[in-house]
C-alpha atoms as a PDB file:
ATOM      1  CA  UNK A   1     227.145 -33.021  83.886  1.00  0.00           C
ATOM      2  CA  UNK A   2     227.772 -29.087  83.891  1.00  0.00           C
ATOM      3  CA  UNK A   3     225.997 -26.058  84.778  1.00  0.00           C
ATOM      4  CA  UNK A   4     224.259 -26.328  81.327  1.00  0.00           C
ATOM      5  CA  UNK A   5     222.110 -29.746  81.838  1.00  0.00           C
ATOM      6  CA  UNK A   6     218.541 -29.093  82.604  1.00  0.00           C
ATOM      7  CA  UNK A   7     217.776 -32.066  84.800  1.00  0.00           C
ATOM      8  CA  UNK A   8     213.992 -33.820  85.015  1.00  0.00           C
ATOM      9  CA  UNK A   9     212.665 -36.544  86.103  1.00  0.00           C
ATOM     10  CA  UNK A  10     212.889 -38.965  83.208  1.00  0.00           C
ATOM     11  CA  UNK A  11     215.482 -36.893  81.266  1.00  0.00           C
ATOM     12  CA  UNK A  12     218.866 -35.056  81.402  1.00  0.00           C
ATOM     13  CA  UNK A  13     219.182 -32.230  78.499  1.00  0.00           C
ATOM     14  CA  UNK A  14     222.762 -31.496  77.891  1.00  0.00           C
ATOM     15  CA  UNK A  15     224.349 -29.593  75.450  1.00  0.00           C
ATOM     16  CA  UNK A  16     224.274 -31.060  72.510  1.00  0.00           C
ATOM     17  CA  UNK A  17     227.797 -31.740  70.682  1.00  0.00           C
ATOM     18  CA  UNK A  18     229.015 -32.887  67.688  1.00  0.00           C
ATOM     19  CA  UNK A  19     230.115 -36.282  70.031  1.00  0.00           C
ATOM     20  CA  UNK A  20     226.401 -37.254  69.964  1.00  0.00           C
ATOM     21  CA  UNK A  21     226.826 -37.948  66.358  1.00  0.00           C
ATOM     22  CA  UNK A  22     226.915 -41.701  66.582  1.00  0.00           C
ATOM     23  CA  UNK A  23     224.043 -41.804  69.239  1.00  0.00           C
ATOM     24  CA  UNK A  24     221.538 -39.577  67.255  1.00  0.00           C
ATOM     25  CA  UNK A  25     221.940 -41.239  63.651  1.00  0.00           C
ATOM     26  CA  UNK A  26     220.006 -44.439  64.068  1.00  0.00           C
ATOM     27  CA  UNK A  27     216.742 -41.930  64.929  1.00  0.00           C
ATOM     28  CA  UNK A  28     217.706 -39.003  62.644  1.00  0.00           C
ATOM     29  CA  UNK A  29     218.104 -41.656  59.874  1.00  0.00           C
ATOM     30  CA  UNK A  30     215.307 -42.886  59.996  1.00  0.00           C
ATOM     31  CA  UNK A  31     212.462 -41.774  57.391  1.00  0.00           C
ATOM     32  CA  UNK A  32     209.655 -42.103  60.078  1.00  0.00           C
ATOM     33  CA  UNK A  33     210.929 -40.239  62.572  1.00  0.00           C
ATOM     34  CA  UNK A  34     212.250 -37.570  60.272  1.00  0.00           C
ATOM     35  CA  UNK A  35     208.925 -37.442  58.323  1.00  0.00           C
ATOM     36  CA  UNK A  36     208.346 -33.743  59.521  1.00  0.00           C
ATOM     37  CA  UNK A  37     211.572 -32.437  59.759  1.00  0.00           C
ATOM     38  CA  UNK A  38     212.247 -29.166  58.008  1.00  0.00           C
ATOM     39  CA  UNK A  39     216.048 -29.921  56.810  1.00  0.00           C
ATOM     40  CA  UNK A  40     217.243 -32.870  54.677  1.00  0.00           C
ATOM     41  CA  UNK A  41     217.328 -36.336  56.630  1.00  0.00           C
ATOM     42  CA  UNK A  42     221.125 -37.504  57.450  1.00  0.00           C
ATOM     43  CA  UNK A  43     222.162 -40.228  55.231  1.00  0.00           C
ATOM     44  CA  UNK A  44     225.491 -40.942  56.905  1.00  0.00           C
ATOM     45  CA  UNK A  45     227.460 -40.645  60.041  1.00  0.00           C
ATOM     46  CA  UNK A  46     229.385 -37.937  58.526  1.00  0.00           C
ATOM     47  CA  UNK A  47     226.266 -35.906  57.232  1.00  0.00           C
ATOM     48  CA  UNK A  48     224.751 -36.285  61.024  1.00  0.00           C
ATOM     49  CA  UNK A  49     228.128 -34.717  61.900  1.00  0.00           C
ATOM     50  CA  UNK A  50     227.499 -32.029  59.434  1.00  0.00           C
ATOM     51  CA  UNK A  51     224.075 -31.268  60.598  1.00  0.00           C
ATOM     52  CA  UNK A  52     225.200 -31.156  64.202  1.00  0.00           C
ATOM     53  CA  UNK A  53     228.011 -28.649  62.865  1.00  0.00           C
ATOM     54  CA  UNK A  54     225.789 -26.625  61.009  1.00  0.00           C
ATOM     55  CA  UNK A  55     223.117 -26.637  64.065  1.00  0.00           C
ATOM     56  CA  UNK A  56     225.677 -25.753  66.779  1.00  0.00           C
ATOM     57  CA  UNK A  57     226.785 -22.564  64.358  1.00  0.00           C
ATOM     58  CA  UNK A  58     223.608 -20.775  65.065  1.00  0.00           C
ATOM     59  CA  UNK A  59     224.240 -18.445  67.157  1.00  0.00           C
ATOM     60  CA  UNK A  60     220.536 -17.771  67.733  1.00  0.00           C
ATOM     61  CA  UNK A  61     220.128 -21.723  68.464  1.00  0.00           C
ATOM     62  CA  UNK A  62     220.794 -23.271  71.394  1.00  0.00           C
ATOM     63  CA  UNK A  63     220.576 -27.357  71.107  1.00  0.00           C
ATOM     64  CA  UNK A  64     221.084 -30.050  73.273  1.00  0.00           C
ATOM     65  CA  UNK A  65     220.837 -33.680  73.382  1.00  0.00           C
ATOM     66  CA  UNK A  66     217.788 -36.329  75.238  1.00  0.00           C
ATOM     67  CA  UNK A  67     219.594 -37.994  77.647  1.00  0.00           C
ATOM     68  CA  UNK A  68     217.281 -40.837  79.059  1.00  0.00           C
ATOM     69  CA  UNK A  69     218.041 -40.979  83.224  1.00  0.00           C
ATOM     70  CA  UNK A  70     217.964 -44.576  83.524  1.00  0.00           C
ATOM     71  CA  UNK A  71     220.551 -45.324  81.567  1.00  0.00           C
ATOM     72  CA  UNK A  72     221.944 -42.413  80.253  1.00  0.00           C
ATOM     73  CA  UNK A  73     221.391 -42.673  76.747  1.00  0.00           C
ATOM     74  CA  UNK A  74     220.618 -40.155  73.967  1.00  0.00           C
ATOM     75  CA  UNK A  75     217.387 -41.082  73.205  1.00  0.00           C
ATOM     76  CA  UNK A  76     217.086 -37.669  70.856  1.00  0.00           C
ATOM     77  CA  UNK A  77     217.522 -33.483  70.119  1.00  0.00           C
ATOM     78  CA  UNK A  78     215.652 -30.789  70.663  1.00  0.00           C
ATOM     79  CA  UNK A  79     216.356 -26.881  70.327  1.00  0.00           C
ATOM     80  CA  UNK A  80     215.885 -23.506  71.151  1.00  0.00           C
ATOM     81  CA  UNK A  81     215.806 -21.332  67.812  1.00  0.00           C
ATOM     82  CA  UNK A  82     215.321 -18.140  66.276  1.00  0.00           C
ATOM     83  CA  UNK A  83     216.669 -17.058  70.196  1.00  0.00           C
ATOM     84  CA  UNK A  84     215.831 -13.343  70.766  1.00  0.00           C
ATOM     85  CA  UNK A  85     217.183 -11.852  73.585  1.00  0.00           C
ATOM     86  CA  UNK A  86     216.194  -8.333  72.740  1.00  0.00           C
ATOM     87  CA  UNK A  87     212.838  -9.164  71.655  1.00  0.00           C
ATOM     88  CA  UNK A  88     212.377 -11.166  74.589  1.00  0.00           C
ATOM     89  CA  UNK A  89     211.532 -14.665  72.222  1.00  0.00           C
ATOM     90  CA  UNK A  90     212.437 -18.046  71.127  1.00  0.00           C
ATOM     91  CA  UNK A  91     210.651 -21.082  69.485  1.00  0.00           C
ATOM     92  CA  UNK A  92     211.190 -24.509  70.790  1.00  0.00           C
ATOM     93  CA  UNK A  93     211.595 -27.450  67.927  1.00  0.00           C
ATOM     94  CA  UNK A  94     214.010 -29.182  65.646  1.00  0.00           C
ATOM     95  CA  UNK A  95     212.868 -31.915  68.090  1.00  0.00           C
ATOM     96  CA  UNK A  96     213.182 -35.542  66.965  1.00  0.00           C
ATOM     97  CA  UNK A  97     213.029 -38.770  69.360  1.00  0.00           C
ATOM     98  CA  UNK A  98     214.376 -42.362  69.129  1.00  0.00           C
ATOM     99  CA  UNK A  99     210.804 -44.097  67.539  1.00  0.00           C
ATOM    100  CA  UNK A 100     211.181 -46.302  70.917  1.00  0.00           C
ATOM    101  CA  UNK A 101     210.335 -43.618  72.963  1.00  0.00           C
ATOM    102  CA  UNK A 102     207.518 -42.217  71.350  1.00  0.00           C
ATOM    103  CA  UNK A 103     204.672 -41.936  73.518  1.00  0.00           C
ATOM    104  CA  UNK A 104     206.744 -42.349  76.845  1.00  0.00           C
ATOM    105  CA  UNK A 105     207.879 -39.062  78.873  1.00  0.00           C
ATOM    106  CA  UNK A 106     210.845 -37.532  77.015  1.00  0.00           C
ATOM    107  CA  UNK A 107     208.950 -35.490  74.678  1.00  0.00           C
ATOM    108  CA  UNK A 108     206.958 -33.525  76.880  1.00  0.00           C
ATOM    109  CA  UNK A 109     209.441 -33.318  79.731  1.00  0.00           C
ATOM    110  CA  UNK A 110     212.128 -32.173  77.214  1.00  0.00           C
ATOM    111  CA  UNK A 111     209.739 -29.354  76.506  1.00  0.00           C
ATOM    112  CA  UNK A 112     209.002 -28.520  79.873  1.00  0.00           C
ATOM    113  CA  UNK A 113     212.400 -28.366  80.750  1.00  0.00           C
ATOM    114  CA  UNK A 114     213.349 -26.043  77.545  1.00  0.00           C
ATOM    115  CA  UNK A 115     210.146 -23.824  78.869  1.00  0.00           C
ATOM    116  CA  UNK A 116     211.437 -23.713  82.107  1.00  0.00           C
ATOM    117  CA  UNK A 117     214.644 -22.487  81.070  1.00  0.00           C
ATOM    118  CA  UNK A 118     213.794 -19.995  78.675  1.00  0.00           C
ATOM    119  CA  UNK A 119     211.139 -18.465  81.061  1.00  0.00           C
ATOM    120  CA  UNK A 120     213.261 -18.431  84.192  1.00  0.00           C
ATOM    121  CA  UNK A 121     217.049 -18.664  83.222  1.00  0.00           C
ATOM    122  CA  UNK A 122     216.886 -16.581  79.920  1.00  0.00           C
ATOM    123  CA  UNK A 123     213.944 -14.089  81.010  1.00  0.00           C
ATOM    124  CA  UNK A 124     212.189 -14.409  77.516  1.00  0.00           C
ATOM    125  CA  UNK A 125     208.657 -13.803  77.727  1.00  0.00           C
ATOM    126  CA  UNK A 126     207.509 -15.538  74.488  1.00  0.00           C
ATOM    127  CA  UNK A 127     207.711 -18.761  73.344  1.00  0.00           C
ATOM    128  CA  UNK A 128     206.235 -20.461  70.226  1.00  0.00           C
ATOM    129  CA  UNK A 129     206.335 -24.554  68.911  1.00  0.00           C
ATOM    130  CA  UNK A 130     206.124 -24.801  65.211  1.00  0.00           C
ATOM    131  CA  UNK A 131     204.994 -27.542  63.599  1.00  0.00           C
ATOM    132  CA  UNK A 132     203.615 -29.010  60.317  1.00  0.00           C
ATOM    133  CA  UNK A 133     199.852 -28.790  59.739  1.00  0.00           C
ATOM    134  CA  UNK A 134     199.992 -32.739  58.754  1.00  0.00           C
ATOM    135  CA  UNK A 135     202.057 -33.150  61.897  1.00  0.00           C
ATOM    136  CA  UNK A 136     198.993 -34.479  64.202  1.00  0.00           C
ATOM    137  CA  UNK A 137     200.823 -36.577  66.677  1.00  0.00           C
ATOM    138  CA  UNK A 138     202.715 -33.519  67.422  1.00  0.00           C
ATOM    139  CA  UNK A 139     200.367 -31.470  67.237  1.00  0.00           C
ATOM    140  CA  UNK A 140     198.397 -33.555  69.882  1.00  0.00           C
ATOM    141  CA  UNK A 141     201.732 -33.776  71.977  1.00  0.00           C
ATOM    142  CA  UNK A 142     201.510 -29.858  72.265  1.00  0.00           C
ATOM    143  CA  UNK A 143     198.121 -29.882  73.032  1.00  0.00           C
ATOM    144  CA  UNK A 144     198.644 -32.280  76.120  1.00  0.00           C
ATOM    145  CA  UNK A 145     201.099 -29.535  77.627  1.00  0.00           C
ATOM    146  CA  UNK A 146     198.283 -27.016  77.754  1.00  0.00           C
ATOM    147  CA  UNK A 147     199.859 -25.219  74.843  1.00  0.00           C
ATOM    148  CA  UNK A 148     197.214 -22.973  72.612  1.00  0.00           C
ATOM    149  CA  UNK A 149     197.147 -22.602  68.885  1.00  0.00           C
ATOM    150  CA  UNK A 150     197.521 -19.589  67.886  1.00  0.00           C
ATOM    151  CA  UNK A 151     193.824 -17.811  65.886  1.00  0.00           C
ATOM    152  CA  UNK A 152     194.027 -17.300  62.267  1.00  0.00           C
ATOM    153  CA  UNK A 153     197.365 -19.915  62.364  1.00  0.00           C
ATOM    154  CA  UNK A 154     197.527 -23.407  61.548  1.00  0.00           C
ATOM    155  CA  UNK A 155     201.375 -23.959  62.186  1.00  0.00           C
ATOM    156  CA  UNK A 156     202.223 -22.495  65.578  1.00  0.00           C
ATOM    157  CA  UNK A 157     201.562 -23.461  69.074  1.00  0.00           C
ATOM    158  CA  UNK A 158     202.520 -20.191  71.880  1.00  0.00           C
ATOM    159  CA  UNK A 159     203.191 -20.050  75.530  1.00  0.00           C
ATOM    160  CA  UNK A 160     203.903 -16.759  77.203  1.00  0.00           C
ATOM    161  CA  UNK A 161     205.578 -16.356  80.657  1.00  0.00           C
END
């Protein structure tokens, strides 16, 4: 799959392209699983394209697609943002799942992975999950990888190296 695929156990994340398009729409469309999202939910094919586009232009993002290992399908996104080499920081998000594999172990894994890699292939020392205050079940997903929230904030979940 490339140099750029961080491999787990239950998931392959490659770089995400504008290809995975047709694979992400059914989730990204879908008002449940987009209930927290901080950008406009994709009403089309072509405005999942567009996002995609727009996503991939950041050049302080780097995103990448869920592949599921058992059969190879992209099961969802997630994202390093706000990259900052110089600063030695990044926050992990713009994270969304297929609704069918809520609860399973993509989400965490997918996070792992992205820690992994930030921490030992990038050499950031700083990482940070963002979520929405409301956002409970993600909130409680964080909170199952050991991650901490931050004192005197109520949005932002941080792991240093």
């Amino acid at each position: 799959m490339g140099n750029d695929s961080l491999l787990g156990r239950a998931t392959r994340l490659v770089p995400l392209s504008v290809d995975h398009a047709e694979a992400l729409f059914p989730s990204a469309s879908d008002p449940e699983v987009w209930r927290w999202m901080p950008r406009p939910r994709p009403g089309s094919l072509i405005e999942t394209r567009e996002m995609i586009s727009q996503m991939l232009a950041d050049r302080a993002r780097r995103c990448f697609a869920v592949q599921r290992l058992t059969d190879e399908a992209v099961i969802g996104s997630t994202s390093l943002y706000e990259l900052d080499p110089a600063e030695s920081r990044a926050e992990i998000g713009a994270t969304w799942f297929d609704r069918a594999c809520w609860g399973g172990p993509y989400n965490a894994e997918s996070k792992l992975l992205l820690l992994t890699h930030a921490f030992d292939d990038l050499g950031l020392v700083r990482i940070a999950l963002r979520t929405d205050n409301l956002n409970i079940r993600s909130q409680q997903a964080m909170t199952r990888l050991g991650l901490v929230k931050r004192t005197g904030e109520t949005r932002v979940h941080t792991m240093a190296g």
